[in-house]
PDB file of N, CA and C in Angstrom:
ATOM      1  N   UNK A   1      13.316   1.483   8.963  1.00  0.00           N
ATOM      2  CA  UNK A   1      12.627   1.164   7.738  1.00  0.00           C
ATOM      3  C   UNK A   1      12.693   2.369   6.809  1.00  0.00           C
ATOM      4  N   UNK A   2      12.973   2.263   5.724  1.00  0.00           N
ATOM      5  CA  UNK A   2      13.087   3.503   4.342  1.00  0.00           C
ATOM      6  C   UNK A   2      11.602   3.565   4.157  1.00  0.00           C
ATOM      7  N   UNK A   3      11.807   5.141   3.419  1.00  0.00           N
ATOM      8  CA  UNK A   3       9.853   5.490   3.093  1.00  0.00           C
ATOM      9  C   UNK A   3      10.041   4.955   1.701  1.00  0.00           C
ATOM     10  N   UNK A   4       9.528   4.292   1.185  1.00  0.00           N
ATOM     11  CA  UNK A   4       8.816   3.941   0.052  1.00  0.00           C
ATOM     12  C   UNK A   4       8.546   5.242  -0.749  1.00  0.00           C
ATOM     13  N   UNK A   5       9.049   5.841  -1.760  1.00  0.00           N
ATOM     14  CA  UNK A   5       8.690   6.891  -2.101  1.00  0.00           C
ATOM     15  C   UNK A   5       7.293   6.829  -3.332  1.00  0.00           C
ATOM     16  N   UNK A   6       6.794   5.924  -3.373  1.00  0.00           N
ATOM     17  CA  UNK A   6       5.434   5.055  -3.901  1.00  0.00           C
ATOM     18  C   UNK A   6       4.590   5.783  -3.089  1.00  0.00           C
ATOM     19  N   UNK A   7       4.532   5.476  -2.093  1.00  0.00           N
ATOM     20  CA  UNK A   7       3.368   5.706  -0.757  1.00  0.00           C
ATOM     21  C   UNK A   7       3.754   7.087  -0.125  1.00  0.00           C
ATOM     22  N   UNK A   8       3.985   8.233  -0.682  1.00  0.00           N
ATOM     23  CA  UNK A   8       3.732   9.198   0.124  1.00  0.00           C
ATOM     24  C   UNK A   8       2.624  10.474  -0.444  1.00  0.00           C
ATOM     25  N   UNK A   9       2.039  10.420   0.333  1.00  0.00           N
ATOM     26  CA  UNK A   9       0.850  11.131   0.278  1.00  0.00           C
ATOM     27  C   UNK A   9       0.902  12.651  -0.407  1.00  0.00           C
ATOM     28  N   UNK A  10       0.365  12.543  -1.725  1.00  0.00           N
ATOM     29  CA  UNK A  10       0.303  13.801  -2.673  1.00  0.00           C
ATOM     30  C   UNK A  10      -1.029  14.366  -2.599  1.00  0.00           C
ATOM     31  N   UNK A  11      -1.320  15.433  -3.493  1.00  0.00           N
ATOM     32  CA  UNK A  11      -2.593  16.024  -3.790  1.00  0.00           C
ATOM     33  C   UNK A  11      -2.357  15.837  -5.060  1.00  0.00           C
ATOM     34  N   UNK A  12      -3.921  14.796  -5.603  1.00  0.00           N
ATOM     35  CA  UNK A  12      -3.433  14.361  -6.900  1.00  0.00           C
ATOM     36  C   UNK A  12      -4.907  15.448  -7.435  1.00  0.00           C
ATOM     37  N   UNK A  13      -5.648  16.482  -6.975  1.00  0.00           N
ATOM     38  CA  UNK A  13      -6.352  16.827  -7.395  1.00  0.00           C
ATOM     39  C   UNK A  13      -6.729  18.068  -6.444  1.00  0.00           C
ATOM     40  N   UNK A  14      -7.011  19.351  -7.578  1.00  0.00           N
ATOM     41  CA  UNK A  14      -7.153  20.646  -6.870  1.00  0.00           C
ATOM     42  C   UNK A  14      -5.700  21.456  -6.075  1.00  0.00           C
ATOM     43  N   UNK A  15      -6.230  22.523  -5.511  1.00  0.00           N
ATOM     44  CA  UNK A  15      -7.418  23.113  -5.424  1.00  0.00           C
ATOM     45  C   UNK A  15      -7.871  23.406  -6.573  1.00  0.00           C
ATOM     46  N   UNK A  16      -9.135  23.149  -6.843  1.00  0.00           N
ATOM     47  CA  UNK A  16     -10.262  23.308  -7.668  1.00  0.00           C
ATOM     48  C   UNK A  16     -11.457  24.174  -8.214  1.00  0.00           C
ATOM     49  N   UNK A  17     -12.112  24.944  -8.493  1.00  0.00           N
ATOM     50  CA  UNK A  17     -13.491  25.256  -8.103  1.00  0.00           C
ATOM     51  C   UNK A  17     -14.231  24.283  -9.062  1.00  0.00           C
ATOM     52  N   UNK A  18     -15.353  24.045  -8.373  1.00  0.00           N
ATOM     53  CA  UNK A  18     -16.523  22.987  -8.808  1.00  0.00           C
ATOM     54  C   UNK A  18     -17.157  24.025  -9.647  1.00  0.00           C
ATOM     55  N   UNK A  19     -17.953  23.499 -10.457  1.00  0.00           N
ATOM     56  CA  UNK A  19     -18.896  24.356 -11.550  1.00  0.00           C
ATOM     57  C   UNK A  19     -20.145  24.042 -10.439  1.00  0.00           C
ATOM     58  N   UNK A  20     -21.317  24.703 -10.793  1.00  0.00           N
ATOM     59  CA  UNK A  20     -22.653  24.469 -10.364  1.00  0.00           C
ATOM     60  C   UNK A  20     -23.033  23.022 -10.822  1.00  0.00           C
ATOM     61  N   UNK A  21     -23.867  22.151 -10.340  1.00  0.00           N
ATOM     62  CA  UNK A  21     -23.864  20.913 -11.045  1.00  0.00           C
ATOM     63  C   UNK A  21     -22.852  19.948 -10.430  1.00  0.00           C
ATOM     64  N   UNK A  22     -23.050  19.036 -11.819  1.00  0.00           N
ATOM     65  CA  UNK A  22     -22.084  17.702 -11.512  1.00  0.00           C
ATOM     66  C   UNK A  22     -20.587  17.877 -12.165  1.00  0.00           C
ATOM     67  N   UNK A  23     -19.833  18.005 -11.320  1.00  0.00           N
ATOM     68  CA  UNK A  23     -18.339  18.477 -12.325  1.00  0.00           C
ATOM     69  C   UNK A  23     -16.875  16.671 -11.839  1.00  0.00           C
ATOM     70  N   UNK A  24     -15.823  16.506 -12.687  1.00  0.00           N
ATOM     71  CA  UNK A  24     -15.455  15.443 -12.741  1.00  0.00           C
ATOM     72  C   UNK A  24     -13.983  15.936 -11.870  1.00  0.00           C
ATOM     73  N   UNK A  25     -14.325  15.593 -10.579  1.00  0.00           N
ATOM     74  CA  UNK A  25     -12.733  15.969  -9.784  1.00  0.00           C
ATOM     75  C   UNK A  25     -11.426  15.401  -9.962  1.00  0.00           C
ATOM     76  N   UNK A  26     -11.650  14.123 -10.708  1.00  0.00           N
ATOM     77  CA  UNK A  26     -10.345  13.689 -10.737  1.00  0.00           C
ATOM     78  C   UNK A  26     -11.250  12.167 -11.605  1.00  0.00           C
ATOM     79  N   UNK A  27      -9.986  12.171 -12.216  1.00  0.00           N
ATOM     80  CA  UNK A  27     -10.056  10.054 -13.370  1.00  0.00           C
ATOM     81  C   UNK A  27      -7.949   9.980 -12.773  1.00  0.00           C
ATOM     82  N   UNK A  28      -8.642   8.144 -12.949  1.00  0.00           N
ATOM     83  CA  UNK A  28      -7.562   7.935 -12.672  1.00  0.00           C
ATOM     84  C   UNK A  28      -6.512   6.979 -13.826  1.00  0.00           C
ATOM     85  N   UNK A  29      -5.686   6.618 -13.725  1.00  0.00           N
ATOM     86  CA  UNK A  29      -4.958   6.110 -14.464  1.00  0.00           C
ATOM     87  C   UNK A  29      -4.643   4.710 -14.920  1.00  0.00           C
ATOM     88  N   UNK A  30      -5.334   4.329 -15.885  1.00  0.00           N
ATOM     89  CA  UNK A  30      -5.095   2.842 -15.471  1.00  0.00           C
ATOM     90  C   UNK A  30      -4.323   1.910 -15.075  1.00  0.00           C
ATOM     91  N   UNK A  31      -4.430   0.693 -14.232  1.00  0.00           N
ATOM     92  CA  UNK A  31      -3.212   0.181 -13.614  1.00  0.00           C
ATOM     93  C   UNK A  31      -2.503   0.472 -12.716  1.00  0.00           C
ATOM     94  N   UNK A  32      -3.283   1.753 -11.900  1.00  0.00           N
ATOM     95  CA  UNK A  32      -3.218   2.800 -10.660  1.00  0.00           C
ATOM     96  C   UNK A  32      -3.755   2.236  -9.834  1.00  0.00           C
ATOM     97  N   UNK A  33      -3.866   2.005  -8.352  1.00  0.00           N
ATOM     98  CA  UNK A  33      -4.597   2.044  -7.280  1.00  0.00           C
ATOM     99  C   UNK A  33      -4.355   3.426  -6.009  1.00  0.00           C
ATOM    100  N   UNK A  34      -5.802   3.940  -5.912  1.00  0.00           N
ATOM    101  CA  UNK A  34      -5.571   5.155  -5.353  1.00  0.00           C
ATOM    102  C   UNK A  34      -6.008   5.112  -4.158  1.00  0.00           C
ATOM    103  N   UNK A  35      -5.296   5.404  -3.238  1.00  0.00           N
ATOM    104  CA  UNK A  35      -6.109   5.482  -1.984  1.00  0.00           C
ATOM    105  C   UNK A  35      -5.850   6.751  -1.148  1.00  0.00           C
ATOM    106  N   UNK A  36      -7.339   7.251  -1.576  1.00  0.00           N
ATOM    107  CA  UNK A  36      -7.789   8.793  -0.892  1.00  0.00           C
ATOM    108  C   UNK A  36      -7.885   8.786   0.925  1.00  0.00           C
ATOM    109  N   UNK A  37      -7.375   9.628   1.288  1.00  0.00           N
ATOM    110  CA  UNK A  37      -6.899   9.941   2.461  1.00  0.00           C
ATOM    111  C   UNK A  37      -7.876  11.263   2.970  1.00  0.00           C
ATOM    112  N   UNK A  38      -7.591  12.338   2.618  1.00  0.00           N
ATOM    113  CA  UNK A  38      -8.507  13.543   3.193  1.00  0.00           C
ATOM    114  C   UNK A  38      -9.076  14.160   1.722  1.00  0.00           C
ATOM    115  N   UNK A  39     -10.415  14.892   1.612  1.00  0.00           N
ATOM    116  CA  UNK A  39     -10.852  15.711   1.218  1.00  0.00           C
ATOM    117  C   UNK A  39     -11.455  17.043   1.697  1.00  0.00           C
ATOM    118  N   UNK A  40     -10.713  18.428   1.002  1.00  0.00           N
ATOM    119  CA  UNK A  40     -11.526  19.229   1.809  1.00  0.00           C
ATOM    120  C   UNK A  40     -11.856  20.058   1.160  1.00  0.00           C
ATOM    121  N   UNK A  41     -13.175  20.643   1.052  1.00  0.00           N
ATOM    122  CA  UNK A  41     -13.775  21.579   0.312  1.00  0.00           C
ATOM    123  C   UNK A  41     -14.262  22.745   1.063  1.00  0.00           C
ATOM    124  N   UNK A  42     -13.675  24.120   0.725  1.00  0.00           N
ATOM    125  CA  UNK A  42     -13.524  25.029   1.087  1.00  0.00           C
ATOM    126  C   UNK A  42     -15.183  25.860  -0.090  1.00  0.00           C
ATOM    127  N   UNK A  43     -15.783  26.384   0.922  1.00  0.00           N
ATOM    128  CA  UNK A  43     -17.152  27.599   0.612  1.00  0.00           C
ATOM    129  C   UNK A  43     -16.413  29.045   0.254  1.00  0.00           C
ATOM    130  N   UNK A  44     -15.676  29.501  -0.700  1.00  0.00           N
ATOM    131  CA  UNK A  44     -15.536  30.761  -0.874  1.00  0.00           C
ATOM    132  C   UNK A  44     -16.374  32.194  -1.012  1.00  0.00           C
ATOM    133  N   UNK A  45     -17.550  31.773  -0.912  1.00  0.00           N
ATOM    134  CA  UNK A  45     -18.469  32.831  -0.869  1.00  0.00           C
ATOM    135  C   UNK A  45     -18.711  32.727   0.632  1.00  0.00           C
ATOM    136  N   UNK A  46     -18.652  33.865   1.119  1.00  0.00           N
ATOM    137  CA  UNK A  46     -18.750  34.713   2.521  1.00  0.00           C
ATOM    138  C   UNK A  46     -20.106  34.940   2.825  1.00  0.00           C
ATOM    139  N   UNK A  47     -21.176  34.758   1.888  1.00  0.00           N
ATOM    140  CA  UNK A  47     -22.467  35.466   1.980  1.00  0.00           C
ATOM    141  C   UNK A  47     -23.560  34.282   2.075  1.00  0.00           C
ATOM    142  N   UNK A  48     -22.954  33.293   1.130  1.00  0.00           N
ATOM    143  CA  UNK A  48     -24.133  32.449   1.176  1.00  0.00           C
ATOM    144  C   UNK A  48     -23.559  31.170   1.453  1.00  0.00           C
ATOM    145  N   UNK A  49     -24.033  29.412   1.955  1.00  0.00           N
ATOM    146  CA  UNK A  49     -23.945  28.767   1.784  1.00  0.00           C
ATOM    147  C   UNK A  49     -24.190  27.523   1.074  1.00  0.00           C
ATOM    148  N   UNK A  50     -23.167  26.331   0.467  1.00  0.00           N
ATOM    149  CA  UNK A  50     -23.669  25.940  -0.673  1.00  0.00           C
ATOM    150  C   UNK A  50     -23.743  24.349  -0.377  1.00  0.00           C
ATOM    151  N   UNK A  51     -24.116  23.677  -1.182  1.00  0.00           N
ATOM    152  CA  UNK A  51     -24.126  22.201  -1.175  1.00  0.00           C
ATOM    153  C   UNK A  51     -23.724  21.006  -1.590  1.00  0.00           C
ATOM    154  N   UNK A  52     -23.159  19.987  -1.583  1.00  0.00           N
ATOM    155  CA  UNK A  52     -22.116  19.409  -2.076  1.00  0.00           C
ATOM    156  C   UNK A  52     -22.314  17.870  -1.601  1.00  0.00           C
ATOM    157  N   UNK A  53     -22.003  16.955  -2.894  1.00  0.00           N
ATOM    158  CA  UNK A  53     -22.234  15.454  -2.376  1.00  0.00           C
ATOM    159  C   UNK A  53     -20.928  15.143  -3.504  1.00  0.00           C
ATOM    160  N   UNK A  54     -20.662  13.811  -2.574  1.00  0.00           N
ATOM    161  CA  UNK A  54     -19.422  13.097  -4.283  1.00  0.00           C
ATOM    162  C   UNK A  54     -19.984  12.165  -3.994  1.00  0.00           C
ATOM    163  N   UNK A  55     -18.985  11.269  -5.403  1.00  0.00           N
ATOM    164  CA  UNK A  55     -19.894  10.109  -5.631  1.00  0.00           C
ATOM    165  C   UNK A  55     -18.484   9.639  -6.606  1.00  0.00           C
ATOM    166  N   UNK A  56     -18.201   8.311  -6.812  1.00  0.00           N
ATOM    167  CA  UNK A  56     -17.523   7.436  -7.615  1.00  0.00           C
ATOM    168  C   UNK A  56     -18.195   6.714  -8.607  1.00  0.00           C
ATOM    169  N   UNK A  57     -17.561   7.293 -10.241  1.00  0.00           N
ATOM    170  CA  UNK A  57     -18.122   6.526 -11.094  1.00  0.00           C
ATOM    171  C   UNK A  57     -19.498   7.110 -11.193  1.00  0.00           C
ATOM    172  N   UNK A  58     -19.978   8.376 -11.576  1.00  0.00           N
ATOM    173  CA  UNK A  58     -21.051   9.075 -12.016  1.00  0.00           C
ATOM    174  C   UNK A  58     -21.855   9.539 -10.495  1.00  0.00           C
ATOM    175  N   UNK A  59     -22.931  10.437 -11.435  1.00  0.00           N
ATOM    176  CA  UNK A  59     -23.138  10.916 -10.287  1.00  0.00           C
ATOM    177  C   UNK A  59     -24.820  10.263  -9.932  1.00  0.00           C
ATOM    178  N   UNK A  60     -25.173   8.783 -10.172  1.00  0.00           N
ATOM    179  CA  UNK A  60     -26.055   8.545  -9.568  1.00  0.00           C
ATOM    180  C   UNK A  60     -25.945   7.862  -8.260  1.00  0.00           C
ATOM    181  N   UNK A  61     -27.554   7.713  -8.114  1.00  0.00           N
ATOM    182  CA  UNK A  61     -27.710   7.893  -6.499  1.00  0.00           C
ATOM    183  C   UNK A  61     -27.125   6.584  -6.227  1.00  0.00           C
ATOM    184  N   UNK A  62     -27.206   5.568  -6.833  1.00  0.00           N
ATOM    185  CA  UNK A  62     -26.310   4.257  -6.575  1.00  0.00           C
ATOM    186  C   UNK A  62     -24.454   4.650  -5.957  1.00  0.00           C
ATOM    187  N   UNK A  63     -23.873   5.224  -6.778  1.00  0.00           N
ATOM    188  CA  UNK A  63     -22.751   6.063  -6.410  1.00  0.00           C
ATOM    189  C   UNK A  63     -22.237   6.589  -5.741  1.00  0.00           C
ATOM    190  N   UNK A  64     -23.451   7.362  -5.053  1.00  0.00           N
ATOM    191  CA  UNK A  64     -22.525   8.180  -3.864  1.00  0.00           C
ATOM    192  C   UNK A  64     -21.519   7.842  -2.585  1.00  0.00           C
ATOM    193  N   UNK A  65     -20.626   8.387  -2.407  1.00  0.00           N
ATOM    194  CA  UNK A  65     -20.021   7.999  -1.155  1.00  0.00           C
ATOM    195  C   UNK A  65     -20.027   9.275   0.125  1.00  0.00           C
ATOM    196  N   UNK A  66     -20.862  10.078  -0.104  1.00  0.00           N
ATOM    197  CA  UNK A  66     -21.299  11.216   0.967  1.00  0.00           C
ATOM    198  C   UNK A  66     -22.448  11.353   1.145  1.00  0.00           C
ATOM    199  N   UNK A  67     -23.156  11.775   2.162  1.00  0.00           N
ATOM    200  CA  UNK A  67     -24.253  12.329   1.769  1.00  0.00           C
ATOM    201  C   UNK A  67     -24.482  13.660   1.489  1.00  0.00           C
ATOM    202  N   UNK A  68     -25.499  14.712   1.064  1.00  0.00           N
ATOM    203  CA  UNK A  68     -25.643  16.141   0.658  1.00  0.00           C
ATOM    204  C   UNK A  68     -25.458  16.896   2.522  1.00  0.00           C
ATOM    205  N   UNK A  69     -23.732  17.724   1.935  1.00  0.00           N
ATOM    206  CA  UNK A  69     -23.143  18.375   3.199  1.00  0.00           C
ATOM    207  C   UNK A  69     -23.845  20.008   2.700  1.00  0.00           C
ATOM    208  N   UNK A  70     -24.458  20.576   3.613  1.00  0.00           N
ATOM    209  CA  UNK A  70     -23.910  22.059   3.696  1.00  0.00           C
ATOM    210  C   UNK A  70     -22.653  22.363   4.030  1.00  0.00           C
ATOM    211  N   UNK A  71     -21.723  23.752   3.422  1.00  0.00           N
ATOM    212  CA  UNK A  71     -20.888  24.071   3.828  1.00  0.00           C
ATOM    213  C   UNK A  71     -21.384  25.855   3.873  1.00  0.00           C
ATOM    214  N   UNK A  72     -21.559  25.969   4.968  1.00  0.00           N
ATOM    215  CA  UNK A  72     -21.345  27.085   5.437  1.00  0.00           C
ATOM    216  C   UNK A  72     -20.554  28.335   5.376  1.00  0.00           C
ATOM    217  N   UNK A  73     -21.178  29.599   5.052  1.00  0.00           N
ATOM    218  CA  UNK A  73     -20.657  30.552   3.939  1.00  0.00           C
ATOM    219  C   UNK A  73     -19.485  30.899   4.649  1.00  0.00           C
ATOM    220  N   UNK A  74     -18.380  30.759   3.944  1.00  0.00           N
ATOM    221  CA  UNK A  74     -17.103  31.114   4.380  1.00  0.00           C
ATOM    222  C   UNK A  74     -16.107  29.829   4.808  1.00  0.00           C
ATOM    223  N   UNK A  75     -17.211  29.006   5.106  1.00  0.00           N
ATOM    224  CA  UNK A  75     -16.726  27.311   5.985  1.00  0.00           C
ATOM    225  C   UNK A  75     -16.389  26.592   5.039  1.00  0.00           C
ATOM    226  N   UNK A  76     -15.566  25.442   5.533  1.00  0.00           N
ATOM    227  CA  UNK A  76     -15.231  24.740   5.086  1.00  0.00           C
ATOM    228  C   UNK A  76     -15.513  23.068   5.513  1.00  0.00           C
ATOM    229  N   UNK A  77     -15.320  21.940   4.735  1.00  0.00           N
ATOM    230  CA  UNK A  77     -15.505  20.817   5.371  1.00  0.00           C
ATOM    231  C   UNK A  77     -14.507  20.067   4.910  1.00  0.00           C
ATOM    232  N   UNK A  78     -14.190  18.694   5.872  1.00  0.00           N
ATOM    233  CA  UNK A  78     -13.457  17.958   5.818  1.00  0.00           C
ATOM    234  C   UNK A  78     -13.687  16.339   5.646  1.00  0.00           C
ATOM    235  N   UNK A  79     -13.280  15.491   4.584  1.00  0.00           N
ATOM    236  CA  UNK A  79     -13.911  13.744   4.885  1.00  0.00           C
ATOM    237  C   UNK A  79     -11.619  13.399   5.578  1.00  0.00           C
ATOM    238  N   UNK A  80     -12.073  12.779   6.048  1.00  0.00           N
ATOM    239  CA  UNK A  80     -10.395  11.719   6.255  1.00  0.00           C
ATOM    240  C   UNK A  80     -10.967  10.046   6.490  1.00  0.00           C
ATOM    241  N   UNK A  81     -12.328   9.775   5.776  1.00  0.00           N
ATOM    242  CA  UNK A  81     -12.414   8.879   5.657  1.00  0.00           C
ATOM    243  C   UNK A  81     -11.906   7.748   4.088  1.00  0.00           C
ATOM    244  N   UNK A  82     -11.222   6.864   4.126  1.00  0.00           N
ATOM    245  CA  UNK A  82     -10.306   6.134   3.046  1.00  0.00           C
ATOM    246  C   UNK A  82     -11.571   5.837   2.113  1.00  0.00           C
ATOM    247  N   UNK A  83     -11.426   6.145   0.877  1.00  0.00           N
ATOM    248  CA  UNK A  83     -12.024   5.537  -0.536  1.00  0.00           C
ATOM    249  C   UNK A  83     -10.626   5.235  -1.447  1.00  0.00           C
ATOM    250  N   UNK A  84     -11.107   3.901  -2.106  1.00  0.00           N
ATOM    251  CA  UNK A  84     -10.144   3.275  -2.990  1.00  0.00           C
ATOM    252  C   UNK A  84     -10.546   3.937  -4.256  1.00  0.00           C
ATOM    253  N   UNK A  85      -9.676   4.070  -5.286  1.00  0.00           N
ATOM    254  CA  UNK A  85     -10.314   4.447  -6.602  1.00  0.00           C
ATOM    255  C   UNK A  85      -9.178   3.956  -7.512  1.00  0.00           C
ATOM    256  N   UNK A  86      -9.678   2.462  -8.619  1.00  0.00           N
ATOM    257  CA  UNK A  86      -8.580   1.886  -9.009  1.00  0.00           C
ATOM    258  C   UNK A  86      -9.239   1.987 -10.170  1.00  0.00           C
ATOM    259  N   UNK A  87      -7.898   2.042 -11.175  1.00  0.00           N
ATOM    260  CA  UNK A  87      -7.593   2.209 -12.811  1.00  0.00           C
ATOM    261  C   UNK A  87      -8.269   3.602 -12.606  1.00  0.00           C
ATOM    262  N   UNK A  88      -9.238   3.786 -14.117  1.00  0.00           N
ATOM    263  CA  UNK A  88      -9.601   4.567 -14.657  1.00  0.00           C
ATOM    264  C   UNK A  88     -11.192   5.636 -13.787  1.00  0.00           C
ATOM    265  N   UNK A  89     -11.335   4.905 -12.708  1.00  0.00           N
ATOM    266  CA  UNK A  89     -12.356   5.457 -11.486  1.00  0.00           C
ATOM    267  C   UNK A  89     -12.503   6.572 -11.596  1.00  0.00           C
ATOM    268  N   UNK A  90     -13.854   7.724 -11.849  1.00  0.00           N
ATOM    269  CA  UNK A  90     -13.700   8.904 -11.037  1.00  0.00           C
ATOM    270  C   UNK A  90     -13.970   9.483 -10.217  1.00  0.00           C
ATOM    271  N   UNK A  91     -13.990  10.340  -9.674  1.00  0.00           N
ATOM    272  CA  UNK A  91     -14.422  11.300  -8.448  1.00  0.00           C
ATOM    273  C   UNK A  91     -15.200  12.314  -9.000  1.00  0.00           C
ATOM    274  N   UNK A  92     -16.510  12.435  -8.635  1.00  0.00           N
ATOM    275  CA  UNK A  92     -17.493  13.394  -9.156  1.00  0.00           C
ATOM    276  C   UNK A  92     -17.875  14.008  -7.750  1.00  0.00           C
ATOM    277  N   UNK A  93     -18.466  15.198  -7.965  1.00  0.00           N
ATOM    278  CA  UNK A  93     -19.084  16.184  -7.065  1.00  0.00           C
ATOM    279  C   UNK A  93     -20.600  16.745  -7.771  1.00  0.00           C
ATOM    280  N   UNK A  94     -21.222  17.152  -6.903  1.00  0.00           N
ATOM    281  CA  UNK A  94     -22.738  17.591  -7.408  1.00  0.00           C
ATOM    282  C   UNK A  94     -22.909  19.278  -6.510  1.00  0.00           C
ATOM    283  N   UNK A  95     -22.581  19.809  -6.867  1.00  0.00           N
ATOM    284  CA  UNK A  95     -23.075  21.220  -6.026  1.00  0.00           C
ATOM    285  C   UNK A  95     -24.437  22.091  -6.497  1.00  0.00           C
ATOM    286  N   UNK A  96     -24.515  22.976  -5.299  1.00  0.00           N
ATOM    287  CA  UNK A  96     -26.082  23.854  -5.930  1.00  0.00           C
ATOM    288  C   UNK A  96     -25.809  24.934  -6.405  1.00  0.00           C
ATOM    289  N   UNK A  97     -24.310  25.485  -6.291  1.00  0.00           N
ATOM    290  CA  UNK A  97     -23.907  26.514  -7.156  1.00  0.00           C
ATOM    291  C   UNK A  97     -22.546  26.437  -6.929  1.00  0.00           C
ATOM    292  N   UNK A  98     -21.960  28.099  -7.648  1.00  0.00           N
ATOM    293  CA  UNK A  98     -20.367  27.978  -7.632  1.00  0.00           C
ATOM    294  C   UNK A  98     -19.932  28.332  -6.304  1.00  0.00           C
ATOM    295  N   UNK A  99     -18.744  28.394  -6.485  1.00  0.00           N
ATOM    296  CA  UNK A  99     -18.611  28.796  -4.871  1.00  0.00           C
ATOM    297  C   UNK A  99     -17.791  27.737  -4.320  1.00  0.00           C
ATOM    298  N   UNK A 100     -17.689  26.629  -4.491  1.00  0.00           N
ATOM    299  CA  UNK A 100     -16.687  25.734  -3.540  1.00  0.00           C
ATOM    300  C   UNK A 100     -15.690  25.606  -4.113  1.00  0.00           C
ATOM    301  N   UNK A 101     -14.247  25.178  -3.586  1.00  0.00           N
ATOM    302  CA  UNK A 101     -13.528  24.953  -4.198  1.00  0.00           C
ATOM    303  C   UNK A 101     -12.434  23.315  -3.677  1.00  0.00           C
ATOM    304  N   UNK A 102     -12.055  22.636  -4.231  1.00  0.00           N
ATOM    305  CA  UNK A 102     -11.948  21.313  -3.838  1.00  0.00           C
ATOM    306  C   UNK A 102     -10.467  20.597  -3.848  1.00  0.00           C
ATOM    307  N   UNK A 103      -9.603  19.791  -2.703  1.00  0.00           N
ATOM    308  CA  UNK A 103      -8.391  19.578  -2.990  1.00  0.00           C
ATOM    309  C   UNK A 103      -8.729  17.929  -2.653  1.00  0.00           C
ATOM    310  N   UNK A 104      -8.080  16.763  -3.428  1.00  0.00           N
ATOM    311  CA  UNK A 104      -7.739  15.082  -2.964  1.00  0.00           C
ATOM    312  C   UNK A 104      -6.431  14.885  -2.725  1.00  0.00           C
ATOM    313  N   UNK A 105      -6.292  14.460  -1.393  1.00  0.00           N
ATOM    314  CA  UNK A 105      -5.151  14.340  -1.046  1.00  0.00           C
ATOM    315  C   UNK A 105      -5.289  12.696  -0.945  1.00  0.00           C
ATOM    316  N   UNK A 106      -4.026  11.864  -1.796  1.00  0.00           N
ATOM    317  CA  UNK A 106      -4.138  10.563  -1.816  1.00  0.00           C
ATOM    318  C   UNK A 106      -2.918   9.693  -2.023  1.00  0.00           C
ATOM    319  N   UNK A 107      -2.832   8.389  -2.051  1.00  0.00           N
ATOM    320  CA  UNK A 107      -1.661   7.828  -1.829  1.00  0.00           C
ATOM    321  C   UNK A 107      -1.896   7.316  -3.789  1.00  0.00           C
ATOM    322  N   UNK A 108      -0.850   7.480  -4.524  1.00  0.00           N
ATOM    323  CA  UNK A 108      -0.969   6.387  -5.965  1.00  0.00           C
ATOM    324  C   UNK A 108      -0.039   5.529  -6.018  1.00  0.00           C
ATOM    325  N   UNK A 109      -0.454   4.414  -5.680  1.00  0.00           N
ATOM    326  CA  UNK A 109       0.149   2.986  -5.688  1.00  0.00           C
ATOM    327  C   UNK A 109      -0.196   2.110  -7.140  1.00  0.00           C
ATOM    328  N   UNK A 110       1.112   2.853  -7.547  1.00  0.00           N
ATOM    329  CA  UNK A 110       0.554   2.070  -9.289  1.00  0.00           C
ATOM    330  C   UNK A 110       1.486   1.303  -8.963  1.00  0.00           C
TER     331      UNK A 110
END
């Protein structure tokens, strides 16, 4: 079977750093269907640890698709659980300060 060069898994977003707050990781394209594969957000501060939730399509509490992770100073975390994000969808993050920094690794099946 040939690979489909459609379906192979890019990083359509990051590495990143998040602002403090709610910052917009990625919009998508309309007439796109995206399907996210791994996220991993890396704690670049060594000293302290910080906090981090995403969410699709703003950042209320209706929205979220994580719950609030610590990442541990220096640590990092990982999702490899699948979220769809079609047309114009975005990917938001909420942190308690700076310090993280963020990559989406995903399939775009436009």
């Amino acid at each position: 079977m040939a690979l489909d060069p459609a379906n192979v898994l890019s990083r359509i977003a990051g590495p990143s750093a998040l602002a403090s707050g709610t910052s917009t990781v990625f919009t998508g394209s309309a007439s796109h269907i995206y399907t996210v594969k791994k996220i991993k957000i890396v704690n670049t501060d060594v000293s302290n640890s910080k906090t981090v939730q995403l969410f699709i399509n703003g950042s209320a509490t209706g929205n979220a698709v994580t719950p609030v992770m610590t990442i541990d100073a220096g640590g990092w975390a990982e999702s490899d659980d699948f979220m769809i994000l079609s047309g114009t969808d975005t990917l938001q993050a909420t942190t308690s300060a700076t310090g993280l920094t963020i990559t989406v690794f995903a399939l775009d099946q436009n």
